[in-house]
PDB file of N, CA and C in Angstrom:
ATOM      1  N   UNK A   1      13.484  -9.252  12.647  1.00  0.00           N
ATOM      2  CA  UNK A   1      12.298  -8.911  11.888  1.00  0.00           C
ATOM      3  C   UNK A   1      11.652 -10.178  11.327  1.00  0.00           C
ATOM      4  N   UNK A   2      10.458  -9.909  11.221  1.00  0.00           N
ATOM      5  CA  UNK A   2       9.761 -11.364  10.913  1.00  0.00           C
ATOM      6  C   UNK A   2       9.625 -11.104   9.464  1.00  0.00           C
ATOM      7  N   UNK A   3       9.792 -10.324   8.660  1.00  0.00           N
ATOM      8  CA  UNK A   3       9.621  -9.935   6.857  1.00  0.00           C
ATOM      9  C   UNK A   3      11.025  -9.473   6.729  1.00  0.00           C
ATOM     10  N   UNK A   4      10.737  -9.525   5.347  1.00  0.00           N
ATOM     11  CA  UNK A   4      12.012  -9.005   4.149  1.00  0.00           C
ATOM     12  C   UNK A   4      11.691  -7.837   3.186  1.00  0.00           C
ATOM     13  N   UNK A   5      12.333  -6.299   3.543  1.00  0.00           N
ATOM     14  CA  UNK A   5      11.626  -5.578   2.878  1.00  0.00           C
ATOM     15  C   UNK A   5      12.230  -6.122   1.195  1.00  0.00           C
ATOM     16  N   UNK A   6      10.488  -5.674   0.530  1.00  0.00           N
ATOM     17  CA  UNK A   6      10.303  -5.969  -1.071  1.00  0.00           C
ATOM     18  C   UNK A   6      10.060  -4.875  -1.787  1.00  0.00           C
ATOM     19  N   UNK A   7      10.152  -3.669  -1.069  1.00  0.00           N
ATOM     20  CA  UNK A   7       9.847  -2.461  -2.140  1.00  0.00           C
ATOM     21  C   UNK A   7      10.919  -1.320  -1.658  1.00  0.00           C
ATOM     22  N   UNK A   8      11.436  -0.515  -2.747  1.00  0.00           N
ATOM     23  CA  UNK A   8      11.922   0.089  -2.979  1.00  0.00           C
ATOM     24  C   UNK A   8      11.879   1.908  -2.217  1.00  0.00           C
ATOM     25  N   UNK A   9      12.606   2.658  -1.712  1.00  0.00           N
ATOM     26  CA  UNK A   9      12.378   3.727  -0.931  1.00  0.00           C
ATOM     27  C   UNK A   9      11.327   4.465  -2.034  1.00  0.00           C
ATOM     28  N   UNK A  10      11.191   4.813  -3.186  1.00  0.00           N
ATOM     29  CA  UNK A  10      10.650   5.329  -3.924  1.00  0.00           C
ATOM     30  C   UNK A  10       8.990   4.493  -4.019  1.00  0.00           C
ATOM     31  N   UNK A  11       8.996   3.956  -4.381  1.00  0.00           N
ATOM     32  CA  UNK A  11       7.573   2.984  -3.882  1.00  0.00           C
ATOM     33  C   UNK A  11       7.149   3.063  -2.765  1.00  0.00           C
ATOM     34  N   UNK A  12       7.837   3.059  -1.708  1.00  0.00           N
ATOM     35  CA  UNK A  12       7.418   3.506  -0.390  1.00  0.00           C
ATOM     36  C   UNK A  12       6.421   4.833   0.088  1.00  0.00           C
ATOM     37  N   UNK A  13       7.188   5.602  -0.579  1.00  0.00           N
ATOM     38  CA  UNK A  13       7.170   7.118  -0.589  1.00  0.00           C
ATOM     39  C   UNK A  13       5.370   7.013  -1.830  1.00  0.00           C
ATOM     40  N   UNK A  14       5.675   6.604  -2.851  1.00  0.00           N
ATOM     41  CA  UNK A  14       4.329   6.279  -3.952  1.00  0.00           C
ATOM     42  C   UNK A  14       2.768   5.719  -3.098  1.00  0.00           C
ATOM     43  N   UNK A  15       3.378   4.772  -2.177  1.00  0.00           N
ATOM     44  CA  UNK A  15       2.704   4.167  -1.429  1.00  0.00           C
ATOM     45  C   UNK A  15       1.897   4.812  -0.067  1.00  0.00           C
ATOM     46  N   UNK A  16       2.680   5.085   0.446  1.00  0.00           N
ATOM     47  CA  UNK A  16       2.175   6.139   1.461  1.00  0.00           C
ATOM     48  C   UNK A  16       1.470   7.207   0.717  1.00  0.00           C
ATOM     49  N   UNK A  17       2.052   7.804  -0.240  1.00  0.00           N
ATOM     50  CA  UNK A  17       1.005   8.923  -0.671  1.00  0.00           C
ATOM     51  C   UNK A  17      -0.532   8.657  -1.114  1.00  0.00           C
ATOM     52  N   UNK A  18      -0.282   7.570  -2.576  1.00  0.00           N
ATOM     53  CA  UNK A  18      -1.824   7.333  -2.753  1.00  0.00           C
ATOM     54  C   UNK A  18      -2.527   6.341  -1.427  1.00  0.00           C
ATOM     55  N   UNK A  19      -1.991   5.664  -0.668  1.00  0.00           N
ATOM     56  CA  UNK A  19      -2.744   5.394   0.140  1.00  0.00           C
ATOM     57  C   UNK A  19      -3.438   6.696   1.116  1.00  0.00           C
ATOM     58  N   UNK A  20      -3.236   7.757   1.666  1.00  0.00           N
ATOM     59  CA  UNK A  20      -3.762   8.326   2.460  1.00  0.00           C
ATOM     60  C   UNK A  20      -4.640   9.422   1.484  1.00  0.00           C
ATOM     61  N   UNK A  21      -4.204   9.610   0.228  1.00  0.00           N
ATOM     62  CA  UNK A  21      -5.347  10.525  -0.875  1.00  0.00           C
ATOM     63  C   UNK A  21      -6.237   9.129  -0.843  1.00  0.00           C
ATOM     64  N   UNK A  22      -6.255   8.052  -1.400  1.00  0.00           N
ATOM     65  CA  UNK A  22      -7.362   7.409  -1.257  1.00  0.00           C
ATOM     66  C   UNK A  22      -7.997   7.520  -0.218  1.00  0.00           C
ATOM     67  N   UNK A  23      -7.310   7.431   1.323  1.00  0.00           N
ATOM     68  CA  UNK A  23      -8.669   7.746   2.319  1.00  0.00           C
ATOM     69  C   UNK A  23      -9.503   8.948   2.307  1.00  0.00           C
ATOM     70  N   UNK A  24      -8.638  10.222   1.749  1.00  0.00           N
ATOM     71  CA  UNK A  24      -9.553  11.581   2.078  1.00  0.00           C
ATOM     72  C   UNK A  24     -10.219  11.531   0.907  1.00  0.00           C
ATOM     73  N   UNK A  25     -10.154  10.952  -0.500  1.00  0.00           N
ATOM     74  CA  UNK A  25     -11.013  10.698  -1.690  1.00  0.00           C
ATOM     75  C   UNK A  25     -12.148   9.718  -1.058  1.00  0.00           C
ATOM     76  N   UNK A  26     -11.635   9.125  -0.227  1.00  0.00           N
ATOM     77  CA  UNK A  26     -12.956   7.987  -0.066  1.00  0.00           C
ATOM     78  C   UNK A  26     -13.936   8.888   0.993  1.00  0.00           C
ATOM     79  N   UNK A  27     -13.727   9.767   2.018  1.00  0.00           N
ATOM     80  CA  UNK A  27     -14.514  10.409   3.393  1.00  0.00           C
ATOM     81  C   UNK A  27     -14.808  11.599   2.312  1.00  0.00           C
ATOM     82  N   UNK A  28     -13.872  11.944   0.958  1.00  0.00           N
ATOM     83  CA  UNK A  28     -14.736  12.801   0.463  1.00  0.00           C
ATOM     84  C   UNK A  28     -15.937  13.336  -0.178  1.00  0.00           C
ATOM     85  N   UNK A  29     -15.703  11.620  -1.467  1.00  0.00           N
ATOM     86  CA  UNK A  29     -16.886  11.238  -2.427  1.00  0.00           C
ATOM     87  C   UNK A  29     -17.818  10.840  -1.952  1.00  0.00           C
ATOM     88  N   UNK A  30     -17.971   9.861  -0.709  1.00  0.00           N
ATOM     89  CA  UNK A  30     -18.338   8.624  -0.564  1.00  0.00           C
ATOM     90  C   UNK A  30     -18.990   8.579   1.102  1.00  0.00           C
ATOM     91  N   UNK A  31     -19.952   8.102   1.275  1.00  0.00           N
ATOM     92  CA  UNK A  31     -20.443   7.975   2.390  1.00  0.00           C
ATOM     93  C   UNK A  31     -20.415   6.721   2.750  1.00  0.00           C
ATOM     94  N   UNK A  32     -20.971   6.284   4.637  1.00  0.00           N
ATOM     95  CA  UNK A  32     -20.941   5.159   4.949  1.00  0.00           C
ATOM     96  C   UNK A  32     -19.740   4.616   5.045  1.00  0.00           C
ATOM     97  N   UNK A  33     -20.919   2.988   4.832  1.00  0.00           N
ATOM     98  CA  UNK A  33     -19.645   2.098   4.575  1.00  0.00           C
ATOM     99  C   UNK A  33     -19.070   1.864   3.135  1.00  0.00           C
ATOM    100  N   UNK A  34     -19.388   2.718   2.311  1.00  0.00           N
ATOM    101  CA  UNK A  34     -18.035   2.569   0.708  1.00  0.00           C
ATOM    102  C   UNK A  34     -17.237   3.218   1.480  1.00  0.00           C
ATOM    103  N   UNK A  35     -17.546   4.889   2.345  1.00  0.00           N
ATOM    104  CA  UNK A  35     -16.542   5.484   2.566  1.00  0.00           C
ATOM    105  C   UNK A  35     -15.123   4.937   3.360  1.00  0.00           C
ATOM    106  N   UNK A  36     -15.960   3.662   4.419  1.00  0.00           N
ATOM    107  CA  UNK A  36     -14.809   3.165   5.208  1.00  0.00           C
ATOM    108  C   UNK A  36     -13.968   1.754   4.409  1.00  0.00           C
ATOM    109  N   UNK A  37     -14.898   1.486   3.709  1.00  0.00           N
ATOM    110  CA  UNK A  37     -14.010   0.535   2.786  1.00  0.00           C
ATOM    111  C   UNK A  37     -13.184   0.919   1.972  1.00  0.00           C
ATOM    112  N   UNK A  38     -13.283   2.233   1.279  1.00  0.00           N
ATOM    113  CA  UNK A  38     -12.227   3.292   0.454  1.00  0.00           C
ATOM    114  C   UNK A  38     -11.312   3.214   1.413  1.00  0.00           C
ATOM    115  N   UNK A  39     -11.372   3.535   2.728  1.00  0.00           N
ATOM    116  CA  UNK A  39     -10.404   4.155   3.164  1.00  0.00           C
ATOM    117  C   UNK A  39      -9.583   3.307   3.988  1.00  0.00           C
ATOM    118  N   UNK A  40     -10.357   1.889   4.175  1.00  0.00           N
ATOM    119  CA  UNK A  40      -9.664   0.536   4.404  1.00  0.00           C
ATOM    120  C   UNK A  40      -8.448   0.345   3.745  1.00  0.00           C
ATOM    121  N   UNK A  41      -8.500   0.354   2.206  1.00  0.00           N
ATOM    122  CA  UNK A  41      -7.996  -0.171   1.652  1.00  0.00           C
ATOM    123  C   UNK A  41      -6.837   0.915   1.214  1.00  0.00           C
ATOM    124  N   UNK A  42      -6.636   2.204   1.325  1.00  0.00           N
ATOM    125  CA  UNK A  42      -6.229   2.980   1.511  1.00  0.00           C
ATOM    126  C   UNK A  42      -5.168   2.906   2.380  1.00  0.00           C
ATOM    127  N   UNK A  43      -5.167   2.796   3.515  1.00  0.00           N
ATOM    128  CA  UNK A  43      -4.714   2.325   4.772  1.00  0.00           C
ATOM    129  C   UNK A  43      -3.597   1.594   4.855  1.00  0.00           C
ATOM    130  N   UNK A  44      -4.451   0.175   4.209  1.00  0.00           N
ATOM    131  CA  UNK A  44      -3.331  -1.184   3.610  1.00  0.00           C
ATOM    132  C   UNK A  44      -2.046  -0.690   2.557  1.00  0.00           C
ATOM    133  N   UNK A  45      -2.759   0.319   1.613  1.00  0.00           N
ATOM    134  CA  UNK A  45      -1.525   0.626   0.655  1.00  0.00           C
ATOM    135  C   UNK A  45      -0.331   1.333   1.051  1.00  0.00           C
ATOM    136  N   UNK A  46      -0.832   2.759   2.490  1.00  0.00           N
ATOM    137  CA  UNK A  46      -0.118   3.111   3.391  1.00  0.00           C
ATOM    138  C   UNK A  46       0.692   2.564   3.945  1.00  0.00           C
ATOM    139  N   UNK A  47      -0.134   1.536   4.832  1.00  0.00           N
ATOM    140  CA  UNK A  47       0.719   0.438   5.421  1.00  0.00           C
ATOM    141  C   UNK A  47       1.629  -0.096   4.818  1.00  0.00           C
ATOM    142  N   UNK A  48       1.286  -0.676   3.558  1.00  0.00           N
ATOM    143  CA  UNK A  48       2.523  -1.266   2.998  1.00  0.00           C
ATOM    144  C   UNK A  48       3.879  -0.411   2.599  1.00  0.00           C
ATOM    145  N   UNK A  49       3.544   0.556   2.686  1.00  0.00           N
ATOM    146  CA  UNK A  49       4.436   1.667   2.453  1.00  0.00           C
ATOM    147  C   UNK A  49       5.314   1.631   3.537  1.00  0.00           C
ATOM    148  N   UNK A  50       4.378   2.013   4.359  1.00  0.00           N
ATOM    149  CA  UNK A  50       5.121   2.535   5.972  1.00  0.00           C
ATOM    150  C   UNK A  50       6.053   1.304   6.015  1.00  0.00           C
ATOM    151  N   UNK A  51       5.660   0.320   6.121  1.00  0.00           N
ATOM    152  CA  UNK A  51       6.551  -0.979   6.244  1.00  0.00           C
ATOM    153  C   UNK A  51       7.804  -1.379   5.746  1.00  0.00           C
ATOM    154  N   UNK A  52       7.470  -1.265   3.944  1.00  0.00           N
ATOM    155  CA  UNK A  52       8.546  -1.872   3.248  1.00  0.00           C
ATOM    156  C   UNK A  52       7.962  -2.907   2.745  1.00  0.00           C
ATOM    157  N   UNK A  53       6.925  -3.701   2.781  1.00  0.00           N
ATOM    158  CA  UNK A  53       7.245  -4.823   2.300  1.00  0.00           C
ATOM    159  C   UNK A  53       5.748  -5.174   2.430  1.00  0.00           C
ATOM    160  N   UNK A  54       5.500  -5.836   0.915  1.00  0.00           N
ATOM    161  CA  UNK A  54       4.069  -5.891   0.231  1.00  0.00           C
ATOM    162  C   UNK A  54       3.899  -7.373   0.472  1.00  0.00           C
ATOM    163  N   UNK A  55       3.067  -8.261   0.986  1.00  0.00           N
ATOM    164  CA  UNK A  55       2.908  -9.575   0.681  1.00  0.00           C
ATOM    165  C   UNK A  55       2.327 -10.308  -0.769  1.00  0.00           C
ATOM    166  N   UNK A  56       1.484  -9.155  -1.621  1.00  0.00           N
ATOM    167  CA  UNK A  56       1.550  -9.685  -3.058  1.00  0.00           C
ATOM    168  C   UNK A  56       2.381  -9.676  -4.389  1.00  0.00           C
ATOM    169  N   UNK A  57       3.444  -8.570  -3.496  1.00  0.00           N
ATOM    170  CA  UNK A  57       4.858  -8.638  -4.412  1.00  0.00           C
ATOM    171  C   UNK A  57       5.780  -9.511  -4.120  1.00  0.00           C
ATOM    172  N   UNK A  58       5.511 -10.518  -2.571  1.00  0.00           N
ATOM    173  CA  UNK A  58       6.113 -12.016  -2.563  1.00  0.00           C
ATOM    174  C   UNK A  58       5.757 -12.930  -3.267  1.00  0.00           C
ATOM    175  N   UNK A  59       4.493 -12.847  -3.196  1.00  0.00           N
ATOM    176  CA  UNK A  59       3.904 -13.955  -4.038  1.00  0.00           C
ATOM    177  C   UNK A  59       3.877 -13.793  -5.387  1.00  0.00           C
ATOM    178  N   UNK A  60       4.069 -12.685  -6.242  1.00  0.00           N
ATOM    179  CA  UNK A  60       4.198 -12.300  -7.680  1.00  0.00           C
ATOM    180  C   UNK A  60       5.962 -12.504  -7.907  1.00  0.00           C
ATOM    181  N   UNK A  61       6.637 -12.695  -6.661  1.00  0.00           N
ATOM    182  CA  UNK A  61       8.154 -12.674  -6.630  1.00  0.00           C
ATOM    183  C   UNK A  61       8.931 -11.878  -7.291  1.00  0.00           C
ATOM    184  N   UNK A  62       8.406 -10.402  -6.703  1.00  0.00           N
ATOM    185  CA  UNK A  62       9.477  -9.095  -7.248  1.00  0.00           C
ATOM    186  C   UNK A  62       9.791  -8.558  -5.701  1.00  0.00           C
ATOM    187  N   UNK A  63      10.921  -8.191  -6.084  1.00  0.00           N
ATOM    188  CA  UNK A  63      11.925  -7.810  -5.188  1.00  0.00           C
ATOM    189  C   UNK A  63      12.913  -6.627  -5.343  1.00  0.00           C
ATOM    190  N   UNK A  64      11.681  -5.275  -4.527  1.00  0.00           N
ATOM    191  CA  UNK A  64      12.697  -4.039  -4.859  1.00  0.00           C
ATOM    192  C   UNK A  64      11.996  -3.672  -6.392  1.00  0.00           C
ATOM    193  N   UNK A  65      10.988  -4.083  -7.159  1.00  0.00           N
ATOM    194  CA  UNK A  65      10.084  -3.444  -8.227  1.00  0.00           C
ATOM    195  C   UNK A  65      10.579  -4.349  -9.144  1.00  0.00           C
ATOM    196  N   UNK A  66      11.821  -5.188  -9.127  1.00  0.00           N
ATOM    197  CA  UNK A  66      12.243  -6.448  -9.976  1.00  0.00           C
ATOM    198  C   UNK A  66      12.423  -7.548  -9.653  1.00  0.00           C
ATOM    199  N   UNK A  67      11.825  -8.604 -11.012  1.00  0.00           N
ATOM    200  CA  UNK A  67      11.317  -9.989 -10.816  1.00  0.00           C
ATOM    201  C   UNK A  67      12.490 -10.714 -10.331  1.00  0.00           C
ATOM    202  N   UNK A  68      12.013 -11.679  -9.357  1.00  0.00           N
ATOM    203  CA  UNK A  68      13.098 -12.184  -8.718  1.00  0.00           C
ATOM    204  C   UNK A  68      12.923 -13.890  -9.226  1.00  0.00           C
ATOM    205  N   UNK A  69      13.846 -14.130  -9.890  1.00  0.00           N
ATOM    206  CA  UNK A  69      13.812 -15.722 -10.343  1.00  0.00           C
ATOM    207  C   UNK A  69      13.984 -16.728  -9.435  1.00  0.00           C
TER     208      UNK A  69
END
């Protein structure tokens, strides 16, 4: 694997959820392009879910929802 998962099965699960309500909140409220940028970013939070592993919780250096010294 080319990463190190950084989040926690429970965050995962957090993650995947509001990411895909943000997309149907964004195709719901929102037209255009806000709607596809809602749901861009939506996506990413999914993604990071689906994955395991956040690249701004490397760089904030938490590991698993705790700070890693």
């Amino acid at each position: 694997m080319f990463y190190r998962r950084n989040i926690g099965s429970a965050q995962q699960v957090l993650r995947i959820g509001a990411g895909l309500a943000t997309c149907v909140a964004g195709f719901a409220y929102f037209q255009g392009m806000s709607a596809w940028a809602i749901c861009a970013g939506g996506a990413v939070l999914a993604l990071t879910g689906f994955v395991g592993y956040c690249p701004m919780c490397t760089v904030a250096g938490l590991v698993s929802g705790k700070r890693h010294d």
